[in-house]
N, C-alpha and C. Protein backbone atom coordinates (compact mmCIF):
# COMPACT_ATOMS: atom_id res chain seq x y z
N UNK A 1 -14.36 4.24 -10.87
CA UNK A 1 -12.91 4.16 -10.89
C UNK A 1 -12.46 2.95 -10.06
N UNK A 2 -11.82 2.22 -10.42
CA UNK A 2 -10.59 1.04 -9.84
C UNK A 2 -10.15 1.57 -8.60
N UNK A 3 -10.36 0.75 -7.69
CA UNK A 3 -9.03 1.68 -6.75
C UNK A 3 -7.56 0.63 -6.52
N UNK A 4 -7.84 -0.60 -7.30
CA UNK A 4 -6.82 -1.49 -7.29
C UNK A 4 -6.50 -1.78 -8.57
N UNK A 5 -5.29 -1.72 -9.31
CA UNK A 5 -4.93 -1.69 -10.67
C UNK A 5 -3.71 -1.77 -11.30
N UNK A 6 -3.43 -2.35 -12.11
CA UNK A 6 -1.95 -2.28 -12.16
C UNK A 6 -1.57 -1.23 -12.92
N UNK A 7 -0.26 -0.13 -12.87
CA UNK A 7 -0.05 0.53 -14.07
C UNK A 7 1.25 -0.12 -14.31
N UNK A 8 2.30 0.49 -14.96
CA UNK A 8 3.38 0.56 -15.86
C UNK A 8 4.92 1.54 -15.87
N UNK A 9 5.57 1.58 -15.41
CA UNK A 9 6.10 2.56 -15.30
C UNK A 9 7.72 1.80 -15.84
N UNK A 10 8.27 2.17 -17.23
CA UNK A 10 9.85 2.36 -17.41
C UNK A 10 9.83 0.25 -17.36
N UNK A 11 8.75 -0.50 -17.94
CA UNK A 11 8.37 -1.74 -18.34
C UNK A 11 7.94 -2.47 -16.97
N UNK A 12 8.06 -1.95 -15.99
CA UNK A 12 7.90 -3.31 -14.76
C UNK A 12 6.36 -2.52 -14.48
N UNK A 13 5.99 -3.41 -13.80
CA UNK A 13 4.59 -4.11 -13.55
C UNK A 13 4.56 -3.40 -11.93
N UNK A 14 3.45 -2.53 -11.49
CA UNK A 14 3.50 -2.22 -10.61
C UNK A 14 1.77 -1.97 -9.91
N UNK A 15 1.47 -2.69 -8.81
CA UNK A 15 0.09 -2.24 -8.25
C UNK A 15 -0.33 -1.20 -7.61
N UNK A 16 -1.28 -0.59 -8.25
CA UNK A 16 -1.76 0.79 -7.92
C UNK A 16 -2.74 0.95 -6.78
N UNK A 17 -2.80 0.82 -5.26
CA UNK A 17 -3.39 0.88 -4.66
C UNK A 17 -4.21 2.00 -4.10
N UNK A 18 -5.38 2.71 -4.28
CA UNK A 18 -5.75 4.02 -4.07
C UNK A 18 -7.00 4.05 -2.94
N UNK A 19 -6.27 4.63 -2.10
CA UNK A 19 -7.14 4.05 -1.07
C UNK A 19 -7.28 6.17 -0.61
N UNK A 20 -7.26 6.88 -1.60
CA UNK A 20 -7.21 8.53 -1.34
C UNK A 20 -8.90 8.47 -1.15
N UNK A 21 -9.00 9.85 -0.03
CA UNK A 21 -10.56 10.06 0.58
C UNK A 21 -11.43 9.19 0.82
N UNK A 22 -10.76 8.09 1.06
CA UNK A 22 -11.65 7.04 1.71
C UNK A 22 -11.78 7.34 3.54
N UNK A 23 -13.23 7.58 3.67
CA UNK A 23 -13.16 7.53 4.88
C UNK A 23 -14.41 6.90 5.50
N UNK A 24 -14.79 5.62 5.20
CA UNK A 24 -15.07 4.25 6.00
C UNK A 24 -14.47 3.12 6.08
N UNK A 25 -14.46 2.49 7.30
CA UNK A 25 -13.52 1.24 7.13
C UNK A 25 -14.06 -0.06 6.15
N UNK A 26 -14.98 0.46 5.59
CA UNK A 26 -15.95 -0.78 4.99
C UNK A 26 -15.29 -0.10 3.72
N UNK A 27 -15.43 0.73 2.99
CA UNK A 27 -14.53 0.79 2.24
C UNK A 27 -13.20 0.82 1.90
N UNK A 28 -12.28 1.21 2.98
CA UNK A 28 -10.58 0.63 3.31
C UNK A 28 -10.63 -0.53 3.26
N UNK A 29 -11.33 -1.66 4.01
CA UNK A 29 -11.28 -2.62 3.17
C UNK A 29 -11.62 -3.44 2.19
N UNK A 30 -12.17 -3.24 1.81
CA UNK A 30 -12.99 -3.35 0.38
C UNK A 30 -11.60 -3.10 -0.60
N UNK A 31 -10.96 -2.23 -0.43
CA UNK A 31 -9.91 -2.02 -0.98
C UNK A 31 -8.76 -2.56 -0.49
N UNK A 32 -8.39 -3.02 0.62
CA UNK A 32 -7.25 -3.60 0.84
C UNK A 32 -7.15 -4.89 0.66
N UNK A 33 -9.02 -5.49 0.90
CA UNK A 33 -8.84 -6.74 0.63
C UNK A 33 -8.59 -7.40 -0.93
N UNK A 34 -9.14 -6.18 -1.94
CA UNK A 34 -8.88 -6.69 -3.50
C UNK A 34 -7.38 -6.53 -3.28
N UNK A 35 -6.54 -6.20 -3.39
CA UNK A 35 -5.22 -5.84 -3.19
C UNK A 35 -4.57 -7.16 -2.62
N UNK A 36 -5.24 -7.31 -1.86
CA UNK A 36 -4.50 -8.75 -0.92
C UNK A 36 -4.70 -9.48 -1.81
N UNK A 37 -5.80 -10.06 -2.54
CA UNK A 37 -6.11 -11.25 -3.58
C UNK A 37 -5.41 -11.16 -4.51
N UNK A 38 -5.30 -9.76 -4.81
CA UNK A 38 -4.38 -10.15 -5.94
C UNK A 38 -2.55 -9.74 -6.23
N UNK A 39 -2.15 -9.26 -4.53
CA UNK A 39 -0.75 -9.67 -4.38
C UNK A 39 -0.51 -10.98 -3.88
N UNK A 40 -1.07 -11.97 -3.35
CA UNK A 40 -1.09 -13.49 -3.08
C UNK A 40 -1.00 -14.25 -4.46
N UNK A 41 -1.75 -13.75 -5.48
CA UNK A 41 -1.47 -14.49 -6.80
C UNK A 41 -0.25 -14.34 -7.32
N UNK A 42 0.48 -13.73 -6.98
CA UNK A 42 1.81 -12.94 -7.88
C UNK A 42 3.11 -13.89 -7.31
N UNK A 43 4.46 -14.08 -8.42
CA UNK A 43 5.18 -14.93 -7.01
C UNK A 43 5.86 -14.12 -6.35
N UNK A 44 6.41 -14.87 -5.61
CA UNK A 44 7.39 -14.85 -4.36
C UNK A 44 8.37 -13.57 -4.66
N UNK A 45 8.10 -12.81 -4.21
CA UNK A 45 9.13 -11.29 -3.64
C UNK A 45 9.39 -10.80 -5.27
N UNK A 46 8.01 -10.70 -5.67
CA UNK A 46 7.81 -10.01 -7.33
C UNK A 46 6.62 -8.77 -7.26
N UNK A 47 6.34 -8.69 -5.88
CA UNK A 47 5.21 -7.22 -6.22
C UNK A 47 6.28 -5.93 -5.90
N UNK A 48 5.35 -4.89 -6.61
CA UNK A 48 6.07 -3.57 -6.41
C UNK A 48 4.73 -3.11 -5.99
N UNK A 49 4.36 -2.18 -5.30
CA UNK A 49 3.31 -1.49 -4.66
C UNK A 49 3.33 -0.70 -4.33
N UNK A 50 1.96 0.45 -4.24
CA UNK A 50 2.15 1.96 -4.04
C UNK A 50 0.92 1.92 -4.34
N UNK A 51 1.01 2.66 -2.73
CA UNK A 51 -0.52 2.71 -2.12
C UNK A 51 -0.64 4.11 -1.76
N UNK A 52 -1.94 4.67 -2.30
CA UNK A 52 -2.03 6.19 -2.20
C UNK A 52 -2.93 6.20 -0.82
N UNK A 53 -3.21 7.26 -0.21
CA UNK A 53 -3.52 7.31 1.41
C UNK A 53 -3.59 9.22 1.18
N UNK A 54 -3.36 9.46 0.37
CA UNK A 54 -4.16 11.32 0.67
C UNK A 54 -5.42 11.28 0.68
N UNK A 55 -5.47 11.45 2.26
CA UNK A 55 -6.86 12.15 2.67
C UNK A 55 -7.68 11.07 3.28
N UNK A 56 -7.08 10.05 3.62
CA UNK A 56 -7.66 8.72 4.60
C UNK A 56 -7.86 8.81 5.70
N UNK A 57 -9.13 8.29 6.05
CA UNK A 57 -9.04 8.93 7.49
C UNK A 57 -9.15 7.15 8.21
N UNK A 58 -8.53 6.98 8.77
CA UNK A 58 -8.51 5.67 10.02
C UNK A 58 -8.74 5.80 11.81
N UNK A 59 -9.04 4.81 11.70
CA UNK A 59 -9.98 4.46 13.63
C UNK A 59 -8.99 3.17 13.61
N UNK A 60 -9.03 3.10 15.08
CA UNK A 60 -8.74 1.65 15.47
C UNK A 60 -8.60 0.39 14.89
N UNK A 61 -10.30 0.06 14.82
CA UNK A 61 -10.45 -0.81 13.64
C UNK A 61 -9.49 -1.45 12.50
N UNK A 62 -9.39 0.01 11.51
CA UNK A 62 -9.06 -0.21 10.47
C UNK A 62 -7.49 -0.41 10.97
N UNK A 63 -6.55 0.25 11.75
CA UNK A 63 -5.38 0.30 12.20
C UNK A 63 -5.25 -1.50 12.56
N UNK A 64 -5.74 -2.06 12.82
CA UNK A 64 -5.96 -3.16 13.27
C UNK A 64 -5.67 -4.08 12.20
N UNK A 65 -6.59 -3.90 11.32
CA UNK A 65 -7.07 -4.40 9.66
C UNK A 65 -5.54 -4.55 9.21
N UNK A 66 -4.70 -3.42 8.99
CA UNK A 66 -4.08 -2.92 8.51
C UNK A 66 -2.95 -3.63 8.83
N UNK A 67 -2.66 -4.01 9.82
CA UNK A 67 -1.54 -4.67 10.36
C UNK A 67 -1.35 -6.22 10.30
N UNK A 68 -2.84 -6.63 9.99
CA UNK A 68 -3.00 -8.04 9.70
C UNK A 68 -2.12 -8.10 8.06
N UNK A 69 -2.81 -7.50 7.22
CA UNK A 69 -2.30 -7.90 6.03
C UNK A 69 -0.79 -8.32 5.30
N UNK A 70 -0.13 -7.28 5.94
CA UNK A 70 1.03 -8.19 6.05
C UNK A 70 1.88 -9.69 6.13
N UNK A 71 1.00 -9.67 7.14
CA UNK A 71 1.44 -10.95 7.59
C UNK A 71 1.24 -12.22 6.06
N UNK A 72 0.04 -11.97 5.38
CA UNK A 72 -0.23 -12.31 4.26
C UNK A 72 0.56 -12.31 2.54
N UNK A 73 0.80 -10.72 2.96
CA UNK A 73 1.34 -10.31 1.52
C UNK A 73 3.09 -10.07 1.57
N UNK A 74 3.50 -10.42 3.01
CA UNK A 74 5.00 -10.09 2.81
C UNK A 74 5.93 -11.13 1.87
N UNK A 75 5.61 -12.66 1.75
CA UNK A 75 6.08 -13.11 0.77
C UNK A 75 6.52 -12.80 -0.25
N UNK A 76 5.46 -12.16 -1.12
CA UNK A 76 5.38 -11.73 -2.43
C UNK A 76 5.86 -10.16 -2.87
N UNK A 77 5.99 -9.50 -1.81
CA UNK A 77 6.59 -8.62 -2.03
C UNK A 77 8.11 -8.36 -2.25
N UNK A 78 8.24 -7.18 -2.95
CA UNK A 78 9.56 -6.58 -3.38
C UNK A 78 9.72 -5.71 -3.44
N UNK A 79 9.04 -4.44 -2.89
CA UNK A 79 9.31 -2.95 -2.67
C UNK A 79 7.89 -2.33 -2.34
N UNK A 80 7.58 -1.43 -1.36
CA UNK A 80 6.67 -1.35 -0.79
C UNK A 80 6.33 0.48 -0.88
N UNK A 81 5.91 1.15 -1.67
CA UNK A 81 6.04 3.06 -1.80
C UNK A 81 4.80 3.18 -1.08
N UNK A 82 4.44 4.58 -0.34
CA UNK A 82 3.61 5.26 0.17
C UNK A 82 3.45 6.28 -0.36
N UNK A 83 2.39 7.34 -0.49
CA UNK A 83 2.26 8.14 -0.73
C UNK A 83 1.09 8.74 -0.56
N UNK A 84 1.18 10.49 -0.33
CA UNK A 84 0.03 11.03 0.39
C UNK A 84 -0.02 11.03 2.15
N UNK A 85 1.22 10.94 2.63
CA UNK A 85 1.01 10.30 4.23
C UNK A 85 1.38 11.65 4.63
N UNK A 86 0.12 12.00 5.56
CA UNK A 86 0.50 13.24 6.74
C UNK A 86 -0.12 12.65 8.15
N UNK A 87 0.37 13.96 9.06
CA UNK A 87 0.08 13.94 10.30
C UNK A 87 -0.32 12.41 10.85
N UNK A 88 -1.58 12.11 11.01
CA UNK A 88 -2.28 10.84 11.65
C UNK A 88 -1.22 9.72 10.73
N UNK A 89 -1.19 9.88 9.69
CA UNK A 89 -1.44 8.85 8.51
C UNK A 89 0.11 8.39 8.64
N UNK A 90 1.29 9.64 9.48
CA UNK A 90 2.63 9.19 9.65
C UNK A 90 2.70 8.13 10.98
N UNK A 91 1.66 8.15 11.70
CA UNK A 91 1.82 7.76 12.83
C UNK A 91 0.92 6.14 12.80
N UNK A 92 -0.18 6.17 11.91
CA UNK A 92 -0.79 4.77 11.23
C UNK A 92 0.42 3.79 10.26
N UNK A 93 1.12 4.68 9.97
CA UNK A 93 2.15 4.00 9.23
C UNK A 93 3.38 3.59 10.22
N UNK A 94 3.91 4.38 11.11
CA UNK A 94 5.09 3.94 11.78
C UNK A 94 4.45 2.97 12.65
N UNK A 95 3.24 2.69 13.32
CA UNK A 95 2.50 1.42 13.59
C UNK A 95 2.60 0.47 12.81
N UNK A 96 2.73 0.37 11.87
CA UNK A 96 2.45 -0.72 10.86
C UNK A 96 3.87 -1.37 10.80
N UNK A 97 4.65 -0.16 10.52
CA UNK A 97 6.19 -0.35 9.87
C UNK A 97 6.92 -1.68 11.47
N UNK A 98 6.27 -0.88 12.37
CA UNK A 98 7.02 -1.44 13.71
C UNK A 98 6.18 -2.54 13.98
N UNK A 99 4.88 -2.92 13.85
CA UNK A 99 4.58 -4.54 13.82
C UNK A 99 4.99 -5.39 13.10
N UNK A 100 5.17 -5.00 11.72
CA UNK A 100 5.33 -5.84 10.46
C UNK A 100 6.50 -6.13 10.32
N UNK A 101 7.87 -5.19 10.63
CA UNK A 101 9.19 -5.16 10.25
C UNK A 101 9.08 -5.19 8.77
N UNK A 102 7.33 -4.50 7.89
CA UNK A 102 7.81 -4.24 6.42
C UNK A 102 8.67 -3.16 5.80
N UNK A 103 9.54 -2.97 4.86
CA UNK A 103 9.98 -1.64 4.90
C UNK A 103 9.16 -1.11 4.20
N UNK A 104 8.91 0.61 3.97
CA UNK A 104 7.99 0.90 3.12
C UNK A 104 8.70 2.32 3.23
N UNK A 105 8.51 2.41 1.91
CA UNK A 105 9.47 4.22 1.36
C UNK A 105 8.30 5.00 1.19
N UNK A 106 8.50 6.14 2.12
CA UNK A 106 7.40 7.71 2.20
C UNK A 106 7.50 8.09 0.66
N UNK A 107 6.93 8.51 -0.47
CA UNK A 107 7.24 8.96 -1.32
C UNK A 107 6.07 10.49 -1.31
N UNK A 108 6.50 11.53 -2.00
CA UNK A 108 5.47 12.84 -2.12
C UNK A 108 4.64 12.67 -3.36
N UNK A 109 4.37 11.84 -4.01
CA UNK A 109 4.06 11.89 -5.49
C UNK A 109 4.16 10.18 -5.84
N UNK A 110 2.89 10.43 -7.10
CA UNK A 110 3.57 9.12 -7.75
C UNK A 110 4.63 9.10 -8.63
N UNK A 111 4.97 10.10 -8.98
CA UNK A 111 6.12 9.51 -10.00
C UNK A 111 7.24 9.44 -9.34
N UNK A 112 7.23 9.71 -7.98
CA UNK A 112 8.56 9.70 -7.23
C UNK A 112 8.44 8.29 -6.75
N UNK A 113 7.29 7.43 -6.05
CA UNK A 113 7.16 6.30 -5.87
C UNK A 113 7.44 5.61 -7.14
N UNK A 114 7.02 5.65 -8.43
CA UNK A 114 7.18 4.45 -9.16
C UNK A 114 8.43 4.88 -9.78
N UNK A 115 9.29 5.87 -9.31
CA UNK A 115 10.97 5.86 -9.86
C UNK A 115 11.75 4.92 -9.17
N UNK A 116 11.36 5.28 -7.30
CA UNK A 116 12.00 4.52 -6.54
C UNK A 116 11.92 2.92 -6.64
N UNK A 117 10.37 2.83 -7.11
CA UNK A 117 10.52 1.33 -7.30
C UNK A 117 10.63 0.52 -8.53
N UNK A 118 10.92 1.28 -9.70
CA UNK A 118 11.82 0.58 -10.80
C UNK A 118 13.01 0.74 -10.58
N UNK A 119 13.86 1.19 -9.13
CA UNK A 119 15.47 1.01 -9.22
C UNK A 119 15.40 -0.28 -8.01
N UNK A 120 14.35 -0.57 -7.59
CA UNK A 120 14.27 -1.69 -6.41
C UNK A 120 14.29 -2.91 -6.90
């Protein structure tokens, strides 16, 4: 299975990031880094993204990892969904949210993420 992919939702173009039960950082990034390559190709404040995270488990490290990318992919972005985020995974994220100043919408589901981000 892909864990980086684009689907489709209501005609716009949206990247499917699935980063669910991953729990090594060699594989988090493995996956964040395909993701990065190929939101850098895309233009300027044209990605939609939604990144799944049920059942991820993160260390330091990867918290680390995680905060770099940004810095990379905020250009190209244009709406940023989450989904799958509990306990640890709210608190890996409000880290992120507060280094990056990215915004990024909690969603419970994907179809609630890729609603929010065909009205974005």
């Amino acid at each position: 299975m892909e864990r980086v992919s684009w689907i489709e939702h209501k005609g716009k173009r949206i990247i499917l990031e699935d980063m669910s039960g991953l729990r090594e950082a060699t594989d988090i990034y493995a996956v964040s880094d395909t993701s990065t390559a190929l939101i850098c190709k895309q233009p300027e404040a044209s990605v939609l993204l939604i990144t799944n995270v049920t059942g991820t488990r993160y260390n330091p490290s990867v918290m680390n990892r995680l905060k770099e990318n940004p810095k990379l992919t905020n250009p190209f972005m244009k709406a940023y969904a989450v989904m799958g985020i509990g306990g640890l995974q709210r608190v890996v994220l409000q880290s992120v949210v507060q280094f990056t100043g990215q915004d990024i919408k909690i969603c419970g589901s994907i179809e609630e993420a890729e609603e929010w981000l065909v009205r974005q």
